[in-house]
N, C-alpha and C. Protein backbone atom coordinates (compact mmCIF):
# COMPACT_ATOMS: atom_id res chain seq x y z
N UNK A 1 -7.75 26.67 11.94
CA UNK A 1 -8.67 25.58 11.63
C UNK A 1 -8.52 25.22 10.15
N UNK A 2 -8.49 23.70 9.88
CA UNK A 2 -8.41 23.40 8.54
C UNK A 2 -9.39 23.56 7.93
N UNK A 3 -9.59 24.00 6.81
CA UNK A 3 -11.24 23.63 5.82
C UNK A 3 -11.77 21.96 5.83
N UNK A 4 -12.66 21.83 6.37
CA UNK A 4 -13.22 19.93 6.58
C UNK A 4 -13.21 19.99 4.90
N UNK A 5 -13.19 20.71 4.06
CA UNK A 5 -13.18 20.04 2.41
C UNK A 5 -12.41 19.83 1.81
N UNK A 6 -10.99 19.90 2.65
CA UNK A 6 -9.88 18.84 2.45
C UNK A 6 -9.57 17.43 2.64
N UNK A 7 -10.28 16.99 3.53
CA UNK A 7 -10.70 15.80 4.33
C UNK A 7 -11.87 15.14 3.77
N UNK A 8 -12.36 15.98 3.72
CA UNK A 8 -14.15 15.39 3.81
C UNK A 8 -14.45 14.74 2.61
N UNK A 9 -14.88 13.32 2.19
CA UNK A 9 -14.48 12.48 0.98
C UNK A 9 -13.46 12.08 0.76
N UNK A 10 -12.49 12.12 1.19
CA UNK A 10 -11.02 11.37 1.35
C UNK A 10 -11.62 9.94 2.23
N UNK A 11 -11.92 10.00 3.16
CA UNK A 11 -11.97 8.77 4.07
C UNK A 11 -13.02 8.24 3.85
N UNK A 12 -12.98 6.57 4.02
CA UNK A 12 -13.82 6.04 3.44
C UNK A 12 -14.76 5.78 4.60
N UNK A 13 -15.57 4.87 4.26
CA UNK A 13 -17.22 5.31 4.68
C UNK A 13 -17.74 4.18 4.80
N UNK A 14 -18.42 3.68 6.07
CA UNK A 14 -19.15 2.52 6.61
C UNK A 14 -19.97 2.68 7.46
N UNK A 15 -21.54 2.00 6.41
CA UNK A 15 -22.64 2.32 7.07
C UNK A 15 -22.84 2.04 8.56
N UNK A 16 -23.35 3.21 9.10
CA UNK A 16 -23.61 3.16 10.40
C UNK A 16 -22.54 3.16 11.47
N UNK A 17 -21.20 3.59 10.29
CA UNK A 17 -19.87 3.62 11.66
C UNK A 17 -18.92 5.19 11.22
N UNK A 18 -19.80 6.18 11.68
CA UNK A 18 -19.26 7.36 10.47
C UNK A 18 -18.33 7.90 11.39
N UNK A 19 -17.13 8.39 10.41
CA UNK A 19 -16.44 8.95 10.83
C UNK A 19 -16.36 10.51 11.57
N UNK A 20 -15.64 10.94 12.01
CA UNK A 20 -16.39 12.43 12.96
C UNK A 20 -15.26 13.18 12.11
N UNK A 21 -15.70 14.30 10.85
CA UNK A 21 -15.04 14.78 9.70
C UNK A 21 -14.21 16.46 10.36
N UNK A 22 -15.32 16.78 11.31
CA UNK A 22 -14.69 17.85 11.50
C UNK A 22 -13.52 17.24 12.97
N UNK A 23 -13.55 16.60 14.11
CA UNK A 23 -12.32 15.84 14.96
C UNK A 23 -11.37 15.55 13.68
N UNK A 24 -11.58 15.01 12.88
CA UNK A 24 -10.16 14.44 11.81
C UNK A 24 -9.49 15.80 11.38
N UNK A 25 -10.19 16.59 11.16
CA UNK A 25 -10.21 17.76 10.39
C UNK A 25 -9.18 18.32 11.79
N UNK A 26 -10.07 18.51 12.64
CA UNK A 26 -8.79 19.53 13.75
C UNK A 26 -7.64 18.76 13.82
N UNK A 27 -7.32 18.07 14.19
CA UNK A 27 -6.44 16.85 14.43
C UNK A 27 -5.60 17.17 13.08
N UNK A 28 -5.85 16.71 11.54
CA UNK A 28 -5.07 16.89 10.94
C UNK A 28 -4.55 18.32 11.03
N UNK A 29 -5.12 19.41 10.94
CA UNK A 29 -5.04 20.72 11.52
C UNK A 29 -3.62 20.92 12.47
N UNK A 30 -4.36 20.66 13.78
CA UNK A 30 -3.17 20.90 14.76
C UNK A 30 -1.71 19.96 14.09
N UNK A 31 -1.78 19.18 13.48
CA UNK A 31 -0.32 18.52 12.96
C UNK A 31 0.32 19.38 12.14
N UNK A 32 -0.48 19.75 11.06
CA UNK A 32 0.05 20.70 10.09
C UNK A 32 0.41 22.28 10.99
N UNK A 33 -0.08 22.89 11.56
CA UNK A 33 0.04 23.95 12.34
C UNK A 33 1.26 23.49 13.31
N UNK A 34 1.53 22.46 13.70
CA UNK A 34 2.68 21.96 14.90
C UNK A 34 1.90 22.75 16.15
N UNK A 35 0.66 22.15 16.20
CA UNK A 35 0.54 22.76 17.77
C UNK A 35 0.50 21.15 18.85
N UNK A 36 1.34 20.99 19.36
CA UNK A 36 1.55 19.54 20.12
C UNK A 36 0.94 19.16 20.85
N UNK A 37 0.20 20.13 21.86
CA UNK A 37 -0.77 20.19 22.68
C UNK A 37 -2.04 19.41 21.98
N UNK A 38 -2.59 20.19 21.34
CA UNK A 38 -3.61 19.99 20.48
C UNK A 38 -3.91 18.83 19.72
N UNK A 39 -2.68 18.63 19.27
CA UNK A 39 -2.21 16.88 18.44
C UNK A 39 -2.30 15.79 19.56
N UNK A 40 -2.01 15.99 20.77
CA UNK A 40 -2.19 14.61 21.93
C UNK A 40 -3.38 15.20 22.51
N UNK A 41 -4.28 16.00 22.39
CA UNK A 41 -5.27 16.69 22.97
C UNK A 41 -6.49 15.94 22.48
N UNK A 42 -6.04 15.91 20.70
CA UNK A 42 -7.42 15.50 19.73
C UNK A 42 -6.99 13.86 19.74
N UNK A 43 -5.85 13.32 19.23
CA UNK A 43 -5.37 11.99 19.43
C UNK A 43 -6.03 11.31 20.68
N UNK A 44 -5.96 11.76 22.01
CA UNK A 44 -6.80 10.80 22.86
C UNK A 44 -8.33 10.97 22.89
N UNK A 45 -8.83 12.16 21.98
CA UNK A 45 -10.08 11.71 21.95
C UNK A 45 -10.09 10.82 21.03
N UNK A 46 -9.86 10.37 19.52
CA UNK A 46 -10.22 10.18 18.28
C UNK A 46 -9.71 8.22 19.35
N UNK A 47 -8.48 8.03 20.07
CA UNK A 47 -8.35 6.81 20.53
C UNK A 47 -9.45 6.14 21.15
N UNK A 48 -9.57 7.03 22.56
CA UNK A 48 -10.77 6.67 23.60
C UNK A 48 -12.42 6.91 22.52
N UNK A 49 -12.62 7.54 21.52
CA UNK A 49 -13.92 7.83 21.63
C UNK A 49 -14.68 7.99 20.43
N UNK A 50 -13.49 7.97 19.10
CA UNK A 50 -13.59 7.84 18.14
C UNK A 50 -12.87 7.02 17.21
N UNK A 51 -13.24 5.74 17.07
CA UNK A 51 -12.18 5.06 16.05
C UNK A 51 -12.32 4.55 14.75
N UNK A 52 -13.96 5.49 14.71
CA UNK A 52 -14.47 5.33 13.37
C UNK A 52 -13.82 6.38 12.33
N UNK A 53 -13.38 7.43 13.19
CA UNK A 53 -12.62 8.68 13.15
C UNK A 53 -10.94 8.10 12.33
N UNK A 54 -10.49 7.15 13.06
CA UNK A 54 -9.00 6.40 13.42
C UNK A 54 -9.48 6.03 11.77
N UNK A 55 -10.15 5.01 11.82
CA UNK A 55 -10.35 4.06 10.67
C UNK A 55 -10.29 4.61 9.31
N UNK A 56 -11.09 5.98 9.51
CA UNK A 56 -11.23 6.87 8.65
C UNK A 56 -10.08 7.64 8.09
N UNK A 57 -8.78 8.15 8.98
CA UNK A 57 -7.85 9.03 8.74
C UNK A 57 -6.77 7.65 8.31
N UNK A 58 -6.41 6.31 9.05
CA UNK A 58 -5.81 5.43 8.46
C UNK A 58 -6.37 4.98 7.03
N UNK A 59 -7.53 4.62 7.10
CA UNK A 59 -7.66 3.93 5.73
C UNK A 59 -7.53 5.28 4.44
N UNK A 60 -8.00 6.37 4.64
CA UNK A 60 -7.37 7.69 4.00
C UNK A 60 -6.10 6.98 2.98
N UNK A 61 -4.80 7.14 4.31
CA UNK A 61 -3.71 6.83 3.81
C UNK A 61 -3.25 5.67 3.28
N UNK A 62 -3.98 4.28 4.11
CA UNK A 62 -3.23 2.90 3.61
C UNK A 62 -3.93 2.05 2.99
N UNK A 63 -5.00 2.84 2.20
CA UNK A 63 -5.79 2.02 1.32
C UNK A 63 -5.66 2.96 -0.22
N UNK A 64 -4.58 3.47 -0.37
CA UNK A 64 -4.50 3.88 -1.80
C UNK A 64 -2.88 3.38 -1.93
N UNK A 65 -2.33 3.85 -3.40
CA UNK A 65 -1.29 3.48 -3.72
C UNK A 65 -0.05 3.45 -3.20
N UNK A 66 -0.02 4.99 -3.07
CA UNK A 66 1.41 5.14 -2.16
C UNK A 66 1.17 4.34 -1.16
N UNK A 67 0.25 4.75 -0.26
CA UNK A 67 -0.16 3.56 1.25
C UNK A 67 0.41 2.21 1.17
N UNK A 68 -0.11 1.54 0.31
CA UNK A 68 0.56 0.23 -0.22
C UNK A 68 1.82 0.13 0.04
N UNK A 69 2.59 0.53 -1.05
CA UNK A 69 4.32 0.96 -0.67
C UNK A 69 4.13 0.94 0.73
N UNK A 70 4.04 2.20 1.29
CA UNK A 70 4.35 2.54 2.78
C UNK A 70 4.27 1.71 3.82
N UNK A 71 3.17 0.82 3.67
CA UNK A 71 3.11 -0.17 5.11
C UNK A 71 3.96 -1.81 4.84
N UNK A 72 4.96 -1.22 4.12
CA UNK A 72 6.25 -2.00 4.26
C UNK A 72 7.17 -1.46 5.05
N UNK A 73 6.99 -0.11 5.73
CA UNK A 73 7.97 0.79 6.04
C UNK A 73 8.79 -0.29 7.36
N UNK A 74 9.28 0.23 7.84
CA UNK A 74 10.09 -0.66 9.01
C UNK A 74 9.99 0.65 10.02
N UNK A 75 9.39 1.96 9.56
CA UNK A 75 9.31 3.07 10.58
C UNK A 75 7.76 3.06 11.02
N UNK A 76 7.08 1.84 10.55
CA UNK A 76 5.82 1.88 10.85
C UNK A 76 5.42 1.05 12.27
N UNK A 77 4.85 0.89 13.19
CA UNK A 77 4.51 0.15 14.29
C UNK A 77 3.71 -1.44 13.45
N UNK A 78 4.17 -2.42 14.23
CA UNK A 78 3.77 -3.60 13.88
C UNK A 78 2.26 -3.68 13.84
N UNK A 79 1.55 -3.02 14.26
CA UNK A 79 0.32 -2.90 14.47
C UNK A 79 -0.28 -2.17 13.56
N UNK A 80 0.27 -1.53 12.92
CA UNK A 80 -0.04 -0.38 11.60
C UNK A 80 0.13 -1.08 10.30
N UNK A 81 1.27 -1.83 10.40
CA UNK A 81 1.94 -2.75 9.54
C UNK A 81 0.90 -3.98 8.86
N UNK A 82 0.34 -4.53 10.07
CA UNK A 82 -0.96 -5.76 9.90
C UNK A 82 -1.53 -5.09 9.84
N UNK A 83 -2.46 -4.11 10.40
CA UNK A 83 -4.12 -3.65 9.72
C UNK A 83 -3.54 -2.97 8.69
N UNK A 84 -2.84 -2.43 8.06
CA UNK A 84 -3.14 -1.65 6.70
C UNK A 84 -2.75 -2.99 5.69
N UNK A 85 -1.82 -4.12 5.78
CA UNK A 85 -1.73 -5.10 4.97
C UNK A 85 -3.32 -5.56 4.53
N UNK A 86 -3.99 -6.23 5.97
CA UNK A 86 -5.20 -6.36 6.09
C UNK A 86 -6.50 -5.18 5.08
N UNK A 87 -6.53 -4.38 5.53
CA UNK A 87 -7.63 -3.67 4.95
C UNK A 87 -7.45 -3.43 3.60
N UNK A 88 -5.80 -3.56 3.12
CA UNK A 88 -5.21 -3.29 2.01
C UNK A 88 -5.94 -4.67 0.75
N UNK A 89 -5.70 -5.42 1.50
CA UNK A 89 -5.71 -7.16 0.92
C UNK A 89 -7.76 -7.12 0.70
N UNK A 90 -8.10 -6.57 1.58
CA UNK A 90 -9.60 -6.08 1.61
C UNK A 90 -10.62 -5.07 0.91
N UNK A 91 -9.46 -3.98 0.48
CA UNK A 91 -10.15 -2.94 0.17
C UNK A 91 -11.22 -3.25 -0.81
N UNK A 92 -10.92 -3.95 -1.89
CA UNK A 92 -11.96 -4.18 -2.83
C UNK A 92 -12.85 -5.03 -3.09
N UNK A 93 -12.75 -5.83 -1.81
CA UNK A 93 -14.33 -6.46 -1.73
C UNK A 93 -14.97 -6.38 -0.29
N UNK A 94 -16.09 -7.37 -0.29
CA UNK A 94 -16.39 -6.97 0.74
C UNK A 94 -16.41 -6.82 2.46
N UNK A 95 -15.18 -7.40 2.40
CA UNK A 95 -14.68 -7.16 3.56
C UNK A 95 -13.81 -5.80 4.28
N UNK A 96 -14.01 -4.70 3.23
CA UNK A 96 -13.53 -3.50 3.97
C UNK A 96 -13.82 -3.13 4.77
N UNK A 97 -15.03 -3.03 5.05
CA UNK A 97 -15.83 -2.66 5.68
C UNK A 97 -15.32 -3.44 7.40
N UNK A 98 -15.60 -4.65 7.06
CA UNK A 98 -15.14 -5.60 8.23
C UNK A 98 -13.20 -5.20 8.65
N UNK A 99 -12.82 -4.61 7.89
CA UNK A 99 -11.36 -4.52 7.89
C UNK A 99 -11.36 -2.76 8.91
N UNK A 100 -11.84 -2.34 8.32
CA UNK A 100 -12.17 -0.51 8.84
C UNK A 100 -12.45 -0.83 9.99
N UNK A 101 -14.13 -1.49 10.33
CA UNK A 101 -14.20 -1.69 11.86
C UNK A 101 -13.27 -2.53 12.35
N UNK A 102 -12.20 -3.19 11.93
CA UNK A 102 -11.53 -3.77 13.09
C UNK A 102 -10.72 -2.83 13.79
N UNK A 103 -10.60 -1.54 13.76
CA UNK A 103 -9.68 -0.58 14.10
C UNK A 103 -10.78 -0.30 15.32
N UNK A 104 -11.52 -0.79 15.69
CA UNK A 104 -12.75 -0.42 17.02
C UNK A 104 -11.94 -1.70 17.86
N UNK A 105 -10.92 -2.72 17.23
CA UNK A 105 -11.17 -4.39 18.48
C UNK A 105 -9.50 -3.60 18.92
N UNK A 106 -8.80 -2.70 18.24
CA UNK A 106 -7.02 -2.69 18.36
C UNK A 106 -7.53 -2.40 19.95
N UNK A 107 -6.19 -2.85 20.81
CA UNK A 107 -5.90 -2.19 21.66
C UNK A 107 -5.22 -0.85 21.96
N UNK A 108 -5.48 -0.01 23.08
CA UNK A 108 -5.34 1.59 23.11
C UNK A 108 -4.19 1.59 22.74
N UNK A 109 -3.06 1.14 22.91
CA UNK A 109 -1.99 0.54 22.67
C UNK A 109 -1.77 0.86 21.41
N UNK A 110 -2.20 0.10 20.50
CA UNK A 110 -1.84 -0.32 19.21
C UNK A 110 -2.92 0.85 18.28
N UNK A 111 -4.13 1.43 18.83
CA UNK A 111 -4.87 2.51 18.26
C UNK A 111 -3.89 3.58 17.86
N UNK A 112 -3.53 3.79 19.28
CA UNK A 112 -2.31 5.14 19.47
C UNK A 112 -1.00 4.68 18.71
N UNK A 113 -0.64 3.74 18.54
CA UNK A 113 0.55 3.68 17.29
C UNK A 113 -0.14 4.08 15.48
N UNK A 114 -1.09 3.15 15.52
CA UNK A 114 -1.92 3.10 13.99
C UNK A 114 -2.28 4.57 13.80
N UNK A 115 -2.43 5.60 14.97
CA UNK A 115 -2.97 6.96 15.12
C UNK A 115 -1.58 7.67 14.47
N UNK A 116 -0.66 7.92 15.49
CA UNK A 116 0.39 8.29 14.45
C UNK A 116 1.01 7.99 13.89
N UNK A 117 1.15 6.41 13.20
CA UNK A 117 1.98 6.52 12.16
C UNK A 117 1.11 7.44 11.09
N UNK A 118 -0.03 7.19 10.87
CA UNK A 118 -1.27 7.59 10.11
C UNK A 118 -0.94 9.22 10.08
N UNK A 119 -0.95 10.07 11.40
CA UNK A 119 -0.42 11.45 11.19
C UNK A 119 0.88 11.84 10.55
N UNK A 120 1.72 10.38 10.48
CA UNK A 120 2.92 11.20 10.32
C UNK A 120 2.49 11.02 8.54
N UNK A 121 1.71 10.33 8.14
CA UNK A 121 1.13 10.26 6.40
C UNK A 121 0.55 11.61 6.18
N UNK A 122 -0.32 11.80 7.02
CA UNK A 122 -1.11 13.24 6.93
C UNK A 122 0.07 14.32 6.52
N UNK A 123 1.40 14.39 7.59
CA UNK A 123 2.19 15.32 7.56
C UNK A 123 3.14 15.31 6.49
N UNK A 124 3.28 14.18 5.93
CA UNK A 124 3.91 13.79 4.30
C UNK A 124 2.96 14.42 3.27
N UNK A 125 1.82 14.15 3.22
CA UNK A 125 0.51 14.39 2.75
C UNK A 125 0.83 16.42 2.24
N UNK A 126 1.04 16.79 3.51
CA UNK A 126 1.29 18.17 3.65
C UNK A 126 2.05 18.61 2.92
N UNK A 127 3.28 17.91 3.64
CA UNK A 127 4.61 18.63 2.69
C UNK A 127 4.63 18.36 1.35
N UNK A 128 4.13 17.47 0.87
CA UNK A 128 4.24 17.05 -0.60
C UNK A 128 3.19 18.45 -1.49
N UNK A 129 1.99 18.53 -1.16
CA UNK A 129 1.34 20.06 -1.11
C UNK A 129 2.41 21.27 -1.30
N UNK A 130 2.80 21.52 -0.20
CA UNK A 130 3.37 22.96 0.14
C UNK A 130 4.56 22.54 -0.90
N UNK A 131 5.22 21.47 -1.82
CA UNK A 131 6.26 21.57 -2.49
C UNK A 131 6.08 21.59 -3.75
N UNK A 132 4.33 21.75 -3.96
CA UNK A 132 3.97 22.34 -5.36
C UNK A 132 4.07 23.54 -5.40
N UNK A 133 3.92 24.34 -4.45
CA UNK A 133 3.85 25.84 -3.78
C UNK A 133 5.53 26.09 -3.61
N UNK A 134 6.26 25.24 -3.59
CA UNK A 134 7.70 25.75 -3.41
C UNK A 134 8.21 26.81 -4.46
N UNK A 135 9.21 27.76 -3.88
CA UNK A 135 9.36 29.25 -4.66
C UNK A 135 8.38 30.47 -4.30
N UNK A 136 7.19 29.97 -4.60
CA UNK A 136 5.95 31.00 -4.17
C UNK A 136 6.10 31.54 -2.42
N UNK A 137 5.26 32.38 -2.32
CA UNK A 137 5.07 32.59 -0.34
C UNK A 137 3.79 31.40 -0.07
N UNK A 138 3.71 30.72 -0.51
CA UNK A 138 2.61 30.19 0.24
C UNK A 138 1.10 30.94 0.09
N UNK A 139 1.02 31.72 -0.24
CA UNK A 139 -0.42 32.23 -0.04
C UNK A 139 -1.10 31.82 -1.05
N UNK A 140 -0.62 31.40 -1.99
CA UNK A 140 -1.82 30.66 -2.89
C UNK A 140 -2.04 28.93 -2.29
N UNK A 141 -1.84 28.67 -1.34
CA UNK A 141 -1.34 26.91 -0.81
C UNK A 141 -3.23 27.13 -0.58
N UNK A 142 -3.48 25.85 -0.11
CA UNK A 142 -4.86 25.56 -0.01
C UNK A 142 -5.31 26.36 1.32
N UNK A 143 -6.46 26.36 1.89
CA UNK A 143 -6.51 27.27 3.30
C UNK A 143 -6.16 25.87 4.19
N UNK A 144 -5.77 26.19 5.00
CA UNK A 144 -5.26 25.60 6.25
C UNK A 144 -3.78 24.65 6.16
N UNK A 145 -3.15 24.88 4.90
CA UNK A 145 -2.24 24.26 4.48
C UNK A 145 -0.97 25.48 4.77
N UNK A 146 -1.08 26.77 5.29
CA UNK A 146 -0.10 27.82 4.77
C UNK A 146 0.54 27.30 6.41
N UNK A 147 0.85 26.45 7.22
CA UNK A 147 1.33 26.42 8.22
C UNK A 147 3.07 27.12 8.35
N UNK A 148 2.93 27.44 9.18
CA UNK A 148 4.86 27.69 9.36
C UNK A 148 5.41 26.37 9.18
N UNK A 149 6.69 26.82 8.58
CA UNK A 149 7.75 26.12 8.34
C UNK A 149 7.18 25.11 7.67
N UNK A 150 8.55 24.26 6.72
CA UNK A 150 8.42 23.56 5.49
C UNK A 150 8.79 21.97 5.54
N UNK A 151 9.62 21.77 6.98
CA UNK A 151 10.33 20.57 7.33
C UNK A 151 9.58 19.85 6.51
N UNK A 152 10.33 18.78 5.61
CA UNK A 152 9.46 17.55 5.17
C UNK A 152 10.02 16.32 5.99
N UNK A 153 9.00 16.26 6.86
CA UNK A 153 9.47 14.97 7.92
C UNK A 153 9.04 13.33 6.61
N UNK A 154 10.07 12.57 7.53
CA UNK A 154 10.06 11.05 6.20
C UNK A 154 9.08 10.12 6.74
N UNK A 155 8.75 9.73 5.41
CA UNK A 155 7.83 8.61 5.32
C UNK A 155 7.82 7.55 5.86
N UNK A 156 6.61 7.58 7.01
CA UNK A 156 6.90 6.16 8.02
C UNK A 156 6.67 4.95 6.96
């Protein structure tokens, strides 16, 4: 299990549409751990049942700097591509808010793409971590960060 105080204040926040900190939390969890099961286990809940959850772990990633860069990627789904331009073009006034909940109108379709390109940020997110820790064993890495193996998968 990850510590939720890795997460928790990272994602941004809209009244009356809160995100579910500890679901993001397992979810990012099972990615970093590589348990696959678990990753399409928590993914169709956070699609079907949480997308305040979705909104929360995307805008995380594509409403800060690097994010920016990134949703030029061409490894990103077209659908990931427009809402993070969108919420991006939004973030600082007041339409974020209106930009975040639109991740409630995507289709399941296009949730479940915006879902993992968004994990595969989380899992960049990771490795970039564990390569401050590179040389060391890992045991000083944050808690829930000491996962096996180091693969740094590329930036959608």
């Amino acid at each position: 299990m990850t510590d939720t105080d890795l997460i928790d204040g990272m994602m941004p926040y809209v009244d009356g549409w809160e995100s579910d900190v500890e679901l993001a939390t397992r979810l990012v969890g099972a990615c970093w751990t590589g348990c696959r099961p678990c990753r399409d286990s928590l993914s169709k809940q956070v699609v079907a049942n949480s997308r305040a959850t979705l909104a929360g772990l995307a805008g995380a990633c594509y409403l800060t700097l690097p994010g920016t860069a990134a949703q030029h990627s061409p490894k990103l789904s077209p659908a990931t591509q427009a809402w993070a331009s969108t919420a991006h073009h939004k973030a600082s006034t007041a339409g974020a808010k209106a930009a975040l909940r639109a991740v409630g109108e995507l289709s399941a379709d296009d949730a479940r793409g915006l879902l993992e390109d968004t994990l595969e940020h989380w899992m960049v997110a990771r490795s970039t971590i564990l390569d401050m820790f590179k040389g060391a064993d890992h045991s000083d890495a944050p808690p829930g960060q000491q996962a096996a193996g180091t693969q740094t998968p590329s930036l959608p």
